[in-house]
N, C-alpha and C. Protein backbone atom coordinates (compact mmCIF):
# COMPACT_ATOMS: atom_id res chain seq x y z
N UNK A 1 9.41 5.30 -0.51
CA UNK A 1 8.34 6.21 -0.79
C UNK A 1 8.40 7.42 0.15
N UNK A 2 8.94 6.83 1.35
CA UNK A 2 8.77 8.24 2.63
C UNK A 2 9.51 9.39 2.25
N UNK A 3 10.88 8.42 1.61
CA UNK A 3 12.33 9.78 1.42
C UNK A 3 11.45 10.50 0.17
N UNK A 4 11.12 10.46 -1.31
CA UNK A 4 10.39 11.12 -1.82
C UNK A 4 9.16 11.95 -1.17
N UNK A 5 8.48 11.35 -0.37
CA UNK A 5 7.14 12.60 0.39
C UNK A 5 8.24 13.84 0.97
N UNK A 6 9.19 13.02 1.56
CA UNK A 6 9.93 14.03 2.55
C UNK A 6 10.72 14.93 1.65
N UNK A 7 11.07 15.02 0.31
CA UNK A 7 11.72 15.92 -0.42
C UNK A 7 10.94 17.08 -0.65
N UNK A 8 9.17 16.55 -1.29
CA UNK A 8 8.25 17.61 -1.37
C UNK A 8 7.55 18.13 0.07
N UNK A 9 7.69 17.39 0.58
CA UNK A 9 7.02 17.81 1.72
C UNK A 9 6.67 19.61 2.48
N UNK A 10 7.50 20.32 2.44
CA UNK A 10 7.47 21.47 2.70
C UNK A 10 7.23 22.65 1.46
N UNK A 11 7.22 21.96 0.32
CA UNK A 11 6.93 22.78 -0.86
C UNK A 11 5.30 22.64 -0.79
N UNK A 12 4.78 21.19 -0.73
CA UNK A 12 3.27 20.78 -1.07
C UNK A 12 2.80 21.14 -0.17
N UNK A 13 3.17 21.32 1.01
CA UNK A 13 2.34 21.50 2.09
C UNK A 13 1.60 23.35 2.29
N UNK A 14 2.79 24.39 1.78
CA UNK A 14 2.71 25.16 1.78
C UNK A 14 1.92 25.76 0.45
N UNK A 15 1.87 24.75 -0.68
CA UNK A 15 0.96 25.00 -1.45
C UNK A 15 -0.49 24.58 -1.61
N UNK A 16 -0.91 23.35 -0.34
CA UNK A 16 -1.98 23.53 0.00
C UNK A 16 -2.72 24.39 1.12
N UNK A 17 -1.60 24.66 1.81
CA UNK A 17 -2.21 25.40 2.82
C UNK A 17 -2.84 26.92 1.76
N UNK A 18 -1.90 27.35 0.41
CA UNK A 18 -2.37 28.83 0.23
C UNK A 18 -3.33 28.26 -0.48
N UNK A 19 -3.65 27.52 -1.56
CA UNK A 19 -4.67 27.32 -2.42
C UNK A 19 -5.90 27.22 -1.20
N UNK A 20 -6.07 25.97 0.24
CA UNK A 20 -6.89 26.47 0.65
C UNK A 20 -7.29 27.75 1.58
N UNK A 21 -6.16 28.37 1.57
CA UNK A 21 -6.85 29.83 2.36
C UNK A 21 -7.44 30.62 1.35
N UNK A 22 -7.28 30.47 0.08
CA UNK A 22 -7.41 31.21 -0.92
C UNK A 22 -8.90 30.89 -1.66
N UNK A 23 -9.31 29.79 -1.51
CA UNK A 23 -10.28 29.35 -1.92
C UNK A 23 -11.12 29.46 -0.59
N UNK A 24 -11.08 29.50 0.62
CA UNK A 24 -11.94 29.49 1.51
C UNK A 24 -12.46 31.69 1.73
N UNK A 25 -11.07 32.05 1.24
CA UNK A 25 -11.45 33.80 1.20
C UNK A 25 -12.10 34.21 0.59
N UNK A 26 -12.27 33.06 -0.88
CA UNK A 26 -13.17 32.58 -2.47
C UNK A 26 -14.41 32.78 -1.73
N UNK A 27 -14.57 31.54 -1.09
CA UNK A 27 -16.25 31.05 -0.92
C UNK A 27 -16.69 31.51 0.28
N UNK A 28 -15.72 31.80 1.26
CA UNK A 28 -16.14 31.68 2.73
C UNK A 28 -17.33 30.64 3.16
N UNK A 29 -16.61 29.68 2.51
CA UNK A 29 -17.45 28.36 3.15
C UNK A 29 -16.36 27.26 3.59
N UNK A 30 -16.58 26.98 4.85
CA UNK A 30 -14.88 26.33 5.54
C UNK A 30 -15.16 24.30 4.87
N UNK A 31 -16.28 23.97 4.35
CA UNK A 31 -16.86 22.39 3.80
C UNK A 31 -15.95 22.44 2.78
N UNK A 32 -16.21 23.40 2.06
CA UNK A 32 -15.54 23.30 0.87
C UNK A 32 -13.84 23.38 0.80
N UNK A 33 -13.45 24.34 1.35
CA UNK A 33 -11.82 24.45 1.50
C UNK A 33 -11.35 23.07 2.38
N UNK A 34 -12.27 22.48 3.13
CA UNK A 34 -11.69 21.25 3.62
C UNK A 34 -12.05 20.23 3.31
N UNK A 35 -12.60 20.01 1.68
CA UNK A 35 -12.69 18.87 1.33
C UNK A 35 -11.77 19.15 0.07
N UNK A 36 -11.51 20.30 -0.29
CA UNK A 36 -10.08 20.53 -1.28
C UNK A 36 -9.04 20.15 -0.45
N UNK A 37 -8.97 20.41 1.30
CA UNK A 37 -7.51 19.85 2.11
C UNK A 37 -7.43 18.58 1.91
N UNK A 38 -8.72 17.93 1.96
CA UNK A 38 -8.22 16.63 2.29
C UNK A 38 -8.03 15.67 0.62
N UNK A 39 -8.73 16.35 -0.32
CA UNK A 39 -8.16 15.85 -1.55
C UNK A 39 -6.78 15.99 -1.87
N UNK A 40 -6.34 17.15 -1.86
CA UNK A 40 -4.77 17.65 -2.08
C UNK A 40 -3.72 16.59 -1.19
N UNK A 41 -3.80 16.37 0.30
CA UNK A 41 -2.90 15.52 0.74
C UNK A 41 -3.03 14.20 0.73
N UNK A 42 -3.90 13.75 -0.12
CA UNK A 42 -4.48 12.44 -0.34
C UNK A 42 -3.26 12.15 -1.98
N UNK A 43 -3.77 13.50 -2.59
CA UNK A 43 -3.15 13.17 -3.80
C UNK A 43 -1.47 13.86 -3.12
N UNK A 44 -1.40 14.33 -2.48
CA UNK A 44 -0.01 14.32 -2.25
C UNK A 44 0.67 13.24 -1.87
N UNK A 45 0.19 12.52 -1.20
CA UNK A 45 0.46 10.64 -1.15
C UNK A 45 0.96 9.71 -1.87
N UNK A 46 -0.25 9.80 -2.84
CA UNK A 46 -0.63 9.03 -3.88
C UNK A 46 0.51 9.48 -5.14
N UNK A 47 0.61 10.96 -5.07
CA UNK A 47 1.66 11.03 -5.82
C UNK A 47 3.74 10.80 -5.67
N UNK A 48 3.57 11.13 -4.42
CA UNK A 48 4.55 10.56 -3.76
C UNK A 48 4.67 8.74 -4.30
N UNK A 49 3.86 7.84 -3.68
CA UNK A 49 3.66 6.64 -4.38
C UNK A 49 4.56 6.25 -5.74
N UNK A 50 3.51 7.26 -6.22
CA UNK A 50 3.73 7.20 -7.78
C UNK A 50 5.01 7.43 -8.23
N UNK A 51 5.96 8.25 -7.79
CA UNK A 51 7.21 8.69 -8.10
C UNK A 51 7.96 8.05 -7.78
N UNK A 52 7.75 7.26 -6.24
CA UNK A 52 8.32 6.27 -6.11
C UNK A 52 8.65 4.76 -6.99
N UNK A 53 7.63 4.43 -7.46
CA UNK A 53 7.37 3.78 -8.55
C UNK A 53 7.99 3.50 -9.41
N UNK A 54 7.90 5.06 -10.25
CA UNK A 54 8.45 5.02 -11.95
C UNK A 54 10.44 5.51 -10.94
N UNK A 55 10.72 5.84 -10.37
CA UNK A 55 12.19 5.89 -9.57
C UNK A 55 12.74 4.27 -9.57
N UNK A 56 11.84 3.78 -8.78
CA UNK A 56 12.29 1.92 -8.90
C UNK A 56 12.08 1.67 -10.32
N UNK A 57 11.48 1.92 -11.10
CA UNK A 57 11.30 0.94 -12.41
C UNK A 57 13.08 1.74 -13.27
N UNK A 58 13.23 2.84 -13.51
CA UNK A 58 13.78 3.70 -13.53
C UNK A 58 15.29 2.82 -13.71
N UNK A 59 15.22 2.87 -12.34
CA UNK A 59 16.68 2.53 -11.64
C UNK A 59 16.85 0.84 -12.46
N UNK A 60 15.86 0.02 -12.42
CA UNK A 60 16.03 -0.89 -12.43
C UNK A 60 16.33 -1.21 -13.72
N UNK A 61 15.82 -0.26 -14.93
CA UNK A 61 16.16 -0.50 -16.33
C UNK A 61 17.05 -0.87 -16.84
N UNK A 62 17.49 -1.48 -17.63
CA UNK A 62 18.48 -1.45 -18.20
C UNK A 62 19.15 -0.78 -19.17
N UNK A 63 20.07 0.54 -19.54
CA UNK A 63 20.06 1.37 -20.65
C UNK A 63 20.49 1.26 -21.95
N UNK A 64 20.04 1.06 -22.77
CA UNK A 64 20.22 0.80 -23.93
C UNK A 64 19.54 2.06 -25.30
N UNK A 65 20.49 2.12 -26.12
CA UNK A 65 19.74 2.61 -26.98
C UNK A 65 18.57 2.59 -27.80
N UNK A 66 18.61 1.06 -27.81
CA UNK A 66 17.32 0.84 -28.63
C UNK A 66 15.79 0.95 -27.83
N UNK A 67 16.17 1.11 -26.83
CA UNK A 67 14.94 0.97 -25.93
C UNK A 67 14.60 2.19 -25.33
N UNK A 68 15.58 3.38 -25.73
CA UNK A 68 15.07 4.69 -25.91
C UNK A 68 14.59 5.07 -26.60
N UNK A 69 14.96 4.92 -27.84
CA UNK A 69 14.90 5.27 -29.41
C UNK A 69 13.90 4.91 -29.98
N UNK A 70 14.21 3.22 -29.86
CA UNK A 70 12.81 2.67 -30.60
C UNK A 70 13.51 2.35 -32.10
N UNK A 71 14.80 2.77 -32.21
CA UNK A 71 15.77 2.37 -33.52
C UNK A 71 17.16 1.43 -33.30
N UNK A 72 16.75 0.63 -34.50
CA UNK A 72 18.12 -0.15 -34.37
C UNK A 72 19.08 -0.20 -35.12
N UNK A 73 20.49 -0.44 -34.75
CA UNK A 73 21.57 -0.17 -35.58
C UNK A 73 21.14 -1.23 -37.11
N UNK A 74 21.67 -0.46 -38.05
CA UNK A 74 22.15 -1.67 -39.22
C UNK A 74 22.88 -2.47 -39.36
């Protein structure tokens, strides 16, 4: 899960940092831009997690056509 955070890591980070400077220049209320920080790296986690996840299930599949397709030979 870490090696996936660590791939996005410098992309997400830099896209929460602008969404919240951008939203705090919005409201000029600092509650609000830091309860969007702490949602965003929560779900940056969680999504990390997640990728990790469907990567293991992924890998572990077995490939077949019919189980792409959903069709079988005649």
């Amino acid at each position: 899960m870490w090696d996936q955070y660590k791939k996005t890591f410098r992309g997400m980070q830099a896209m929460i940092l602008l969404v919240c400077v951008c939203l705090y220049l919005a409201t000029q209320v600092v509650a609000v831009a830091a309860v969007f920080f702490v949602a965003m790296q929560v779900s940056a986690v969680l999504g990390a997690v997640w990728a990790y996840r469907l990567r293991r299930k992924i890998d572990a599949a077995p490939f077949n056509a019919t189980a792409v397709t959903g069709l079988k030979r005649r």
